[in-house]
Protein backbone atom coordinates (compact mmCIF):
# COMPACT_ATOMS: atom_id res chain seq x y z
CA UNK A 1 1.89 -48.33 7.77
CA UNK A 2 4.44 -45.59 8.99
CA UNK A 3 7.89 -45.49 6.57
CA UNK A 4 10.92 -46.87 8.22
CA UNK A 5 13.09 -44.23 9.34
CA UNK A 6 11.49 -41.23 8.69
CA UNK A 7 12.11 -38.35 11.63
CA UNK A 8 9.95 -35.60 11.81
CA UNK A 9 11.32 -31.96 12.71
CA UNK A 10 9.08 -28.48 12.83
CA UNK A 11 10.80 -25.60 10.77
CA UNK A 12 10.02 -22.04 10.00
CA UNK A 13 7.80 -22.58 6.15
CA UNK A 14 6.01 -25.79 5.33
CA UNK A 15 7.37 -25.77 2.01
CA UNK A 16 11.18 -25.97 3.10
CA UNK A 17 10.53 -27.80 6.20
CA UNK A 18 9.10 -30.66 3.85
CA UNK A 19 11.90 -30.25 1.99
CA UNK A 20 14.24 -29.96 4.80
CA UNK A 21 12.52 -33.39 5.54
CA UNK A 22 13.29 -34.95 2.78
CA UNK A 23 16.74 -34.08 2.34
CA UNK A 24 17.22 -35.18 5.97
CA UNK A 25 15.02 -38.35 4.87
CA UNK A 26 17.61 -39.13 2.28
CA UNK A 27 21.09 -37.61 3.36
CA UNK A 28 21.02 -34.79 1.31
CA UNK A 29 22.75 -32.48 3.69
CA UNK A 30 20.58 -29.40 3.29
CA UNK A 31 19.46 -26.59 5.62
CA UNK A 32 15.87 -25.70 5.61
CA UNK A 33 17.14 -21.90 4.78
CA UNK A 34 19.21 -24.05 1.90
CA UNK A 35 16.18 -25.79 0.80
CA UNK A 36 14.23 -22.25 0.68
CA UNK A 37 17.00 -20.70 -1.84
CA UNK A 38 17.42 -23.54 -3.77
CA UNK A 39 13.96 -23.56 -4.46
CA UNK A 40 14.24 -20.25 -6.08
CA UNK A 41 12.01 -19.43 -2.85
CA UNK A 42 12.09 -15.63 -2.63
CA UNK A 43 9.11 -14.29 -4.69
CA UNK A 44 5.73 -12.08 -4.10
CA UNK A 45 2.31 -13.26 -5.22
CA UNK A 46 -0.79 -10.64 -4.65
CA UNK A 47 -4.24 -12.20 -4.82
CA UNK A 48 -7.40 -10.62 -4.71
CA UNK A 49 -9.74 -13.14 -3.32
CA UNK A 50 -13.41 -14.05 -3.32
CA UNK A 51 -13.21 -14.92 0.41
CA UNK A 52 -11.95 -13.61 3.28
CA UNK A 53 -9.30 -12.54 3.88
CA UNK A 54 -9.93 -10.67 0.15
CA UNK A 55 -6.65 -9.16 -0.49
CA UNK A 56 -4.04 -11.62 0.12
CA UNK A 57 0.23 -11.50 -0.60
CA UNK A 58 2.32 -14.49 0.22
CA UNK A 59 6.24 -13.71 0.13
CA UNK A 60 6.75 -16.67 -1.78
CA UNK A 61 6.51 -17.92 -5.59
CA UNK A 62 3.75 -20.49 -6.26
CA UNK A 63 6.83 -23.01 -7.43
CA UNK A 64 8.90 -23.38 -4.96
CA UNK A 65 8.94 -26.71 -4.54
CA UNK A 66 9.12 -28.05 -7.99
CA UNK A 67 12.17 -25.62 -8.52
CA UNK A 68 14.15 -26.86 -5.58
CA UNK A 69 14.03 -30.69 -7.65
CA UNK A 70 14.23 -28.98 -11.17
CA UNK A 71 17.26 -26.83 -9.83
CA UNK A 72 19.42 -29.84 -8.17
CA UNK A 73 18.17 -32.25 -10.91
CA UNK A 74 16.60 -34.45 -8.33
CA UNK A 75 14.45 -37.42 -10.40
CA UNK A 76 11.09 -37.08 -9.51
CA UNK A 77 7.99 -37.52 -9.73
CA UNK A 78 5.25 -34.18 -10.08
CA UNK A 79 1.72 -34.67 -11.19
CA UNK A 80 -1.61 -33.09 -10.86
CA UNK A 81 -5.11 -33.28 -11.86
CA UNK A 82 -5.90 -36.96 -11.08
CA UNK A 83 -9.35 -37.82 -9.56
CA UNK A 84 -8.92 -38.91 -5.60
CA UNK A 85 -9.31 -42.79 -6.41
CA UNK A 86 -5.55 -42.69 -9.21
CA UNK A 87 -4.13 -39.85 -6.84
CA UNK A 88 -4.36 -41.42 -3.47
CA UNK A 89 -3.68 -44.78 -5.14
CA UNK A 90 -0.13 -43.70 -6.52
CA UNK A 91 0.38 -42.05 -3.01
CA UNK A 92 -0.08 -45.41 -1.26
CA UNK A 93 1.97 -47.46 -4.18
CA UNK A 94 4.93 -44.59 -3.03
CA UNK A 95 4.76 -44.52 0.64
CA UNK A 96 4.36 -48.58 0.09
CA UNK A 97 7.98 -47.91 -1.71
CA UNK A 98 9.17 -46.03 1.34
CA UNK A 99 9.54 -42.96 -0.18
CA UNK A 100 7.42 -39.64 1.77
CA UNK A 101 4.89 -37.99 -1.04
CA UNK A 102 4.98 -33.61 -1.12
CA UNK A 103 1.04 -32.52 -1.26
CA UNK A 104 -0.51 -29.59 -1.61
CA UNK A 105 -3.73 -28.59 0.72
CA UNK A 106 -5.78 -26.21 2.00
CA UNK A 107 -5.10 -26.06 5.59
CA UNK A 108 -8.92 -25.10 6.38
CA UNK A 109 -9.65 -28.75 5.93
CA UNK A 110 -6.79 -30.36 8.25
CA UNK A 111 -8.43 -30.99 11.33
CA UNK A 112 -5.89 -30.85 13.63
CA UNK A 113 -5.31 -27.33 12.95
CA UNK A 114 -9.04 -26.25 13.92
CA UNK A 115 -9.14 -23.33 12.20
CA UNK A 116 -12.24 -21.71 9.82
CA UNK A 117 -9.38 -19.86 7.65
CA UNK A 118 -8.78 -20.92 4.06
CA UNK A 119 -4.87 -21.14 3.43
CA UNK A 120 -3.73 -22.60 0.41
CA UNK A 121 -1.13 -24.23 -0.97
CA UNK A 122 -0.07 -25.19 2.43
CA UNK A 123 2.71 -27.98 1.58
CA UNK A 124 3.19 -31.18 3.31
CA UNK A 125 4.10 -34.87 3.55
CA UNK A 126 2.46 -37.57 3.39
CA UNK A 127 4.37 -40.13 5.32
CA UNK A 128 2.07 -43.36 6.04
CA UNK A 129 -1.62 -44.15 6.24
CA UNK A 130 -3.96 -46.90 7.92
CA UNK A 131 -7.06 -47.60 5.74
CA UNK A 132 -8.87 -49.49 8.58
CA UNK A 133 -8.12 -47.07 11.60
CA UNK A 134 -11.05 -45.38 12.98
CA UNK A 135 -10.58 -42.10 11.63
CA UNK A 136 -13.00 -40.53 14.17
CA UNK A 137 -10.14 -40.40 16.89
CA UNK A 138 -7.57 -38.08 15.02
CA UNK A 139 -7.66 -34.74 16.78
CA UNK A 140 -10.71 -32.56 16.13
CA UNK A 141 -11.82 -35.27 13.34
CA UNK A 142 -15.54 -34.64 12.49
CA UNK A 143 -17.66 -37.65 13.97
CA UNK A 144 -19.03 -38.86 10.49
CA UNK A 145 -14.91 -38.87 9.03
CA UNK A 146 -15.44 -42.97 8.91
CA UNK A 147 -12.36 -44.86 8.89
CA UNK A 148 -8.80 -44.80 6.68
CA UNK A 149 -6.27 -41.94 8.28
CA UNK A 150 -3.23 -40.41 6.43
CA UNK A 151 -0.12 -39.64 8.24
CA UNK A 152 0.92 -36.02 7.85
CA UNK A 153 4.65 -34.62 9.02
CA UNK A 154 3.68 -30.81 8.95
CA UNK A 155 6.01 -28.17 9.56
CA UNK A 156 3.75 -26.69 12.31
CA UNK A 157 3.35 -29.56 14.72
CA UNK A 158 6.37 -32.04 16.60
CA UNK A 159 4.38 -34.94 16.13
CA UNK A 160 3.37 -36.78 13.16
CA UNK A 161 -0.66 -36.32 13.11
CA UNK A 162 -3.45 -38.75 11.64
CA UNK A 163 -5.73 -36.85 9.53
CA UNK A 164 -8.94 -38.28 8.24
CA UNK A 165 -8.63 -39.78 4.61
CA UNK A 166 -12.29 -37.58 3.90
CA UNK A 167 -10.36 -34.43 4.86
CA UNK A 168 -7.15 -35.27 2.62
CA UNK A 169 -9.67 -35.42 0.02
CA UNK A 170 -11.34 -32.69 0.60
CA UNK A 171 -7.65 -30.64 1.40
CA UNK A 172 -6.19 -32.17 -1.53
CA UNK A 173 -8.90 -31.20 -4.28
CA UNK A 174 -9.55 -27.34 -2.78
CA UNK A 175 -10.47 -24.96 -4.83
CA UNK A 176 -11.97 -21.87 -1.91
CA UNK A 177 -8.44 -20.22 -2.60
CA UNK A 178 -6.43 -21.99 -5.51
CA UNK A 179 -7.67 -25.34 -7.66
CA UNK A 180 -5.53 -27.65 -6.12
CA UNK A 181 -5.81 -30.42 -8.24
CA UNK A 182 -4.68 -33.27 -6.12
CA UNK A 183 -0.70 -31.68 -7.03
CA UNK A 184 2.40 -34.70 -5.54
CA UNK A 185 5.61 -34.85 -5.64
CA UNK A 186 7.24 -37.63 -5.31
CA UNK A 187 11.53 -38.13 -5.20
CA UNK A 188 12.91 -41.07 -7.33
CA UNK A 189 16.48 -40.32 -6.99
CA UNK A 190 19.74 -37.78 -5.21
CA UNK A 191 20.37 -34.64 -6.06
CA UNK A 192 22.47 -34.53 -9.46
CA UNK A 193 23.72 -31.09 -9.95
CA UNK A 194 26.08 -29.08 -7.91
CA UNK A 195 25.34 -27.16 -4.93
CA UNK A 196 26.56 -24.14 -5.65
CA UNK A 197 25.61 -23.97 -9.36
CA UNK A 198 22.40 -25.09 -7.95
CA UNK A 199 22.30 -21.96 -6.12
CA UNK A 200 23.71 -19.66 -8.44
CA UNK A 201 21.04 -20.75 -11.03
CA UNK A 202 18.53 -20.46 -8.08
CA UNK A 203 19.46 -16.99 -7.15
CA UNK A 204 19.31 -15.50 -10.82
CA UNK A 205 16.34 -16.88 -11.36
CA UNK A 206 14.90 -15.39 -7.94
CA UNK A 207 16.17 -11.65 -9.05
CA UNK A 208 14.90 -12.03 -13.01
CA UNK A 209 11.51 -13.37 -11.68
CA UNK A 210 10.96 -10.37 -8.93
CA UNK A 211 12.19 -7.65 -11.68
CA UNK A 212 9.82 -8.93 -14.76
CA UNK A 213 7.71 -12.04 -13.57
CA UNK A 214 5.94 -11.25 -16.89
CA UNK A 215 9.15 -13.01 -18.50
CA UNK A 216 9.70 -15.76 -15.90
CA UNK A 217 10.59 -19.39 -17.33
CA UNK A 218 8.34 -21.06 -15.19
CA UNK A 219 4.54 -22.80 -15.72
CA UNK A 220 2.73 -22.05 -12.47
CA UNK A 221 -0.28 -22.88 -11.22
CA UNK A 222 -1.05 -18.95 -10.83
CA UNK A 223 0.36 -17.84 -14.29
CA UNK A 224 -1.66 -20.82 -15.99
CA UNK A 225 -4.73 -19.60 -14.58
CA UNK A 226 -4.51 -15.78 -14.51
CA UNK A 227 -4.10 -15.59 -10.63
CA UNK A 228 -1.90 -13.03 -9.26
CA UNK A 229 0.06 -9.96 -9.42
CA UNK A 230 3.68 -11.63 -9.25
CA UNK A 231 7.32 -9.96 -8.26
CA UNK A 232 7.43 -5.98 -7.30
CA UNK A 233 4.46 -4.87 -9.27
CA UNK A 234 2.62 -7.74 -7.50
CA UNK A 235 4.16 -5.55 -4.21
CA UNK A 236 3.54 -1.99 -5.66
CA UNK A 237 0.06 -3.59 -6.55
CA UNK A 238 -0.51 -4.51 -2.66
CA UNK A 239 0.88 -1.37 -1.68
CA UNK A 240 -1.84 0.24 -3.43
CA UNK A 241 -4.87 -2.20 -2.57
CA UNK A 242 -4.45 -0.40 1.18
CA UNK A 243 -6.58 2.73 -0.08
CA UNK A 244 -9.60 -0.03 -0.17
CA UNK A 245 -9.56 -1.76 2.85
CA UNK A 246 -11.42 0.37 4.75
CA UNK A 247 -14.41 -0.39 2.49
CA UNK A 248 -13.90 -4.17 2.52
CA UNK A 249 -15.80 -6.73 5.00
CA UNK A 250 -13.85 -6.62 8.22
CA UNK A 251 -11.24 -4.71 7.03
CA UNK A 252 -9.06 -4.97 10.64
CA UNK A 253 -8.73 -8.70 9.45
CA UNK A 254 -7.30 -8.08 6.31
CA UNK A 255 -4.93 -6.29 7.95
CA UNK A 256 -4.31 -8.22 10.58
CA UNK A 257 -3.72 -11.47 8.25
CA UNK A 258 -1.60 -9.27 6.12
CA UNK A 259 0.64 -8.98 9.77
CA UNK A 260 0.56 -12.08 9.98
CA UNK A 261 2.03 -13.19 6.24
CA UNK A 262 4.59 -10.55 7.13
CA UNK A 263 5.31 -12.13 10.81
CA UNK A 264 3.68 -15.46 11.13
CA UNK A 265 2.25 -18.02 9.25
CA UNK A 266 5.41 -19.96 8.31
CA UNK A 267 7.48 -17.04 6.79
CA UNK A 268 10.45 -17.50 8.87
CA UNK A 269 9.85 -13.40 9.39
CA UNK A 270 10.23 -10.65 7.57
CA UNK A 271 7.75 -11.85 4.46
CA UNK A 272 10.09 -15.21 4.02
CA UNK A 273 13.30 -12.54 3.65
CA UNK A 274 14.05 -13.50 7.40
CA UNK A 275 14.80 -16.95 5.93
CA UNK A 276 16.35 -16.64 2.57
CA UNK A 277 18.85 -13.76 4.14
CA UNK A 278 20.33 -17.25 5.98
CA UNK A 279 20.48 -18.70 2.70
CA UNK A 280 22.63 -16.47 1.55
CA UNK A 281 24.61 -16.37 4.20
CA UNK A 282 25.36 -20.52 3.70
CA UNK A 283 25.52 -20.59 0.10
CA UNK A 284 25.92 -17.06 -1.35
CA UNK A 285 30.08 -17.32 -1.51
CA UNK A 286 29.23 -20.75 -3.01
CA UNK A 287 27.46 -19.28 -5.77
CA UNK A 288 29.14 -15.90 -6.68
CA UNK A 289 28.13 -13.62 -4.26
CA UNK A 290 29.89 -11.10 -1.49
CA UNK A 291 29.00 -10.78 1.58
CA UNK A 292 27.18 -7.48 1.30
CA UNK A 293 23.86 -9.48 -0.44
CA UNK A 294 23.37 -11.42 2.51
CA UNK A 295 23.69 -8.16 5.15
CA UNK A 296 21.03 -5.90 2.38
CA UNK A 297 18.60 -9.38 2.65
CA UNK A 298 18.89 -8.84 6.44
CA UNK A 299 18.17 -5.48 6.44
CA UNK A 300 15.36 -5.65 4.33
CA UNK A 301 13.72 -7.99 6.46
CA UNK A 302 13.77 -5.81 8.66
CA UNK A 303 12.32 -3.42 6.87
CA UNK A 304 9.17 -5.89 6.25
CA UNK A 305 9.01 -6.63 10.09
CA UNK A 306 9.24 -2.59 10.55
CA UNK A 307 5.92 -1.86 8.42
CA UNK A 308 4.33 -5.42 9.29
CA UNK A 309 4.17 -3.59 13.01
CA UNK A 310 2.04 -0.95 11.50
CA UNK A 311 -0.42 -2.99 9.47
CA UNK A 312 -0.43 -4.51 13.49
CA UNK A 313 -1.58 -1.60 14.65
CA UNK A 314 -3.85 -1.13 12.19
CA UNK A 315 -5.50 -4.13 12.59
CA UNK A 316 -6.30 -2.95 16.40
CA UNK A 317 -8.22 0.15 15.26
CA UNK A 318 -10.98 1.17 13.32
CA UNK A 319 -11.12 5.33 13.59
CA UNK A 320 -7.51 5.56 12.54
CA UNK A 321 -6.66 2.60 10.34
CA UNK A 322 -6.90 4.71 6.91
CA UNK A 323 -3.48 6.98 7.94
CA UNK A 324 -2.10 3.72 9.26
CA UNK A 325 -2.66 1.97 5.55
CA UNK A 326 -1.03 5.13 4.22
CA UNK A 327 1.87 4.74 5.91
CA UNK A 328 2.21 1.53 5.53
CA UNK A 329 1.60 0.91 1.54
CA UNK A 330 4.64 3.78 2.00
CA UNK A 331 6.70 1.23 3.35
CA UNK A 332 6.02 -1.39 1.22
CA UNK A 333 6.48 0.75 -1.82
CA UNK A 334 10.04 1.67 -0.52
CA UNK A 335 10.82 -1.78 0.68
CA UNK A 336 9.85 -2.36 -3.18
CA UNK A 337 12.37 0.11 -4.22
CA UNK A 338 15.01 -1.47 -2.12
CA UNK A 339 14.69 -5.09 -3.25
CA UNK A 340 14.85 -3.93 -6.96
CA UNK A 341 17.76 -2.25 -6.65
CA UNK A 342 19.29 -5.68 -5.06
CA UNK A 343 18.15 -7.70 -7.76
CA UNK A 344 19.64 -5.67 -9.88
CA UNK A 345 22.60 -5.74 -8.09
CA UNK A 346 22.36 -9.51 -8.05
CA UNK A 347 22.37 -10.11 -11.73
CA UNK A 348 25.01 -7.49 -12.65
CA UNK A 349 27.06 -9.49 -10.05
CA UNK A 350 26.15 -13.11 -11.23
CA UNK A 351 25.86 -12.48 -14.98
């Protein structure tokens, strides 16, 4: 089964391209830049892994999505740490309800994206399934993957793609880069709050969590379990991993996936400040804010585009790449300067 009426559109993140989805899903009225804000989405999380790529940032908080529902008091639905069998069973009850299920994955084990690069959470819906089709014929599906297929709207492809119910499982239960824990979210209900107090709240809580992330209100995954260097000493922390890449496995593809969590993989550009400067440009007035917060976002975008060039270049080299980590864990420890001084900016302004 497929759910009625459900239209599919790619976007820049997967997190607020789901929920871009969903508000479209339901008539909620929301921008996928709107959906990133609202979701408190602005953040920095440094990781230092025990695969490749090893040292790993993403320009995002770990709770994005459960803020966006928590912020516009949508009803809903979050759990985590069923076994497959009660998980995929309250999926099904759900998407039996007509209503599209939020999971969390690692995107190593999608098929369809045949790639042998852990990525997690990678955020997603889950908009139909077919426990009888051969699941052998979804795209790059391994030959023993049986039968049952889930239907997955992902922010990186047009089409709606079948994905082997063995790989769900094995997506949905990860743990190569994060426990994933079988996480859902499910909606039960419209937004109840106010956009622009919505945003307001959103954008505070953005600026307090980058400043002191040691103080921030929410439970994540990555604060529960010790993972992560969060907000701008998670960035000055990044900054300063550069000195030991050289010495790492491969080092030209740490730096080159560092590029590409600058540039690429679903950021919107800019290290996900490309696409919450937009927000701010829709909502900012809405909430309290000039005009000037949404030009200094732009701008230091830029300035993350500017230095993800270098780590680029880096990546191309192996006889020069130490001068071209110096410079840029430079950058990124002025961009650092820059984006406290807005967030400070921010909070005198909104409090």
């Amino acid at each position: 089964m497929r759910i009625d009426g459900f239209e599919h559109a790619t976007g820049a993140h997967c997190g607020s391209t789901s929920l871009r989805n969903l508000a479209d899903h339901y008539d909620w009225d929301l921008s996928e830049p709107a959906c990133f804000g609202l979701g408190s989405g602005l953040g920095f999380v440094f990781l230092e892994l025990p695969v490749s790529p090893w040292r790993l940032f993403i320009g995002r908080p770990l709770w994005l999505e459960s803020a966006f529902f928590e912020n516009l008091a949508v009803p809903h639905t979050e759990r985590r740490g069923d076994d497959w069998d009660r998980a995929w069973s309250d999926v099904k009850g759900h998407l039996d309800a007509g209503d599209p299920v939020l999971v969390f994955v690692d995107l190593y084990y999608l098929d369809y994206y045949d790639t042998d690069t852990h990525f997690a959470p990678h955020s997603l819906l889950v908009v139909g399934y077919d426990e009888d089709a051969d699941a052998t014929e979804a795209p790059h599906a391994d030959p023993d993957a049986g039968t049952g297929v889930a239907y997955m709207a992902d922010s990186e492809f047009e089409e709606v793609q079948p994905l082997p119910l063995s790989s769900l499982r094995d997506a949905w239960a990860a743990t190569d880069m994060l426990p994933l824990d079988n996480r859902y979210i499910v909606t039960e209900g419209d937004p109840q709050a106010d956009v622009g107090t919505a945003a307001r709240d959103a954008i505070r809580e953005t600026a307090r969590y980058m400043l002191d992330p040691a103080t921030a209100s929410r439970d994540t995954l990555g604060d529960r379990l010790g993972l992560g260097t969060h907000g701008l000493p998670g960035m000055r922390a990044f900054a300063d991993s550069m000195a030991e890449w050289p010495e790492l496995e491969d080092p030209t593809w740490v730096a080159r996936f560092a590029y590409q969590n600058v540039e690429r993989r679903g950021t919107g550009g800019g290290a996900f400040r490309g696409l919450y400067a937009p927000f701010l440009d829709e909502l900012g007035a809405d909430a309290g804010l000039g005009e000037r917060f949404a030009e200094e976002m732009h701008a230091i975008a830029g300035d993350w585009s500017s230095l993800a060039a270098v780590l680029y270049e880096a990546s191309e080299t192996d006889d020069e790449m130490a001068p071209l980590l110096e410079e840029a864990a430079e950058r990124v420890h002025a961009v650092a300067d820059r984006e406290e001084r807005f967030y400070e900016d921010v909070l005198a302004a909104l409090e």
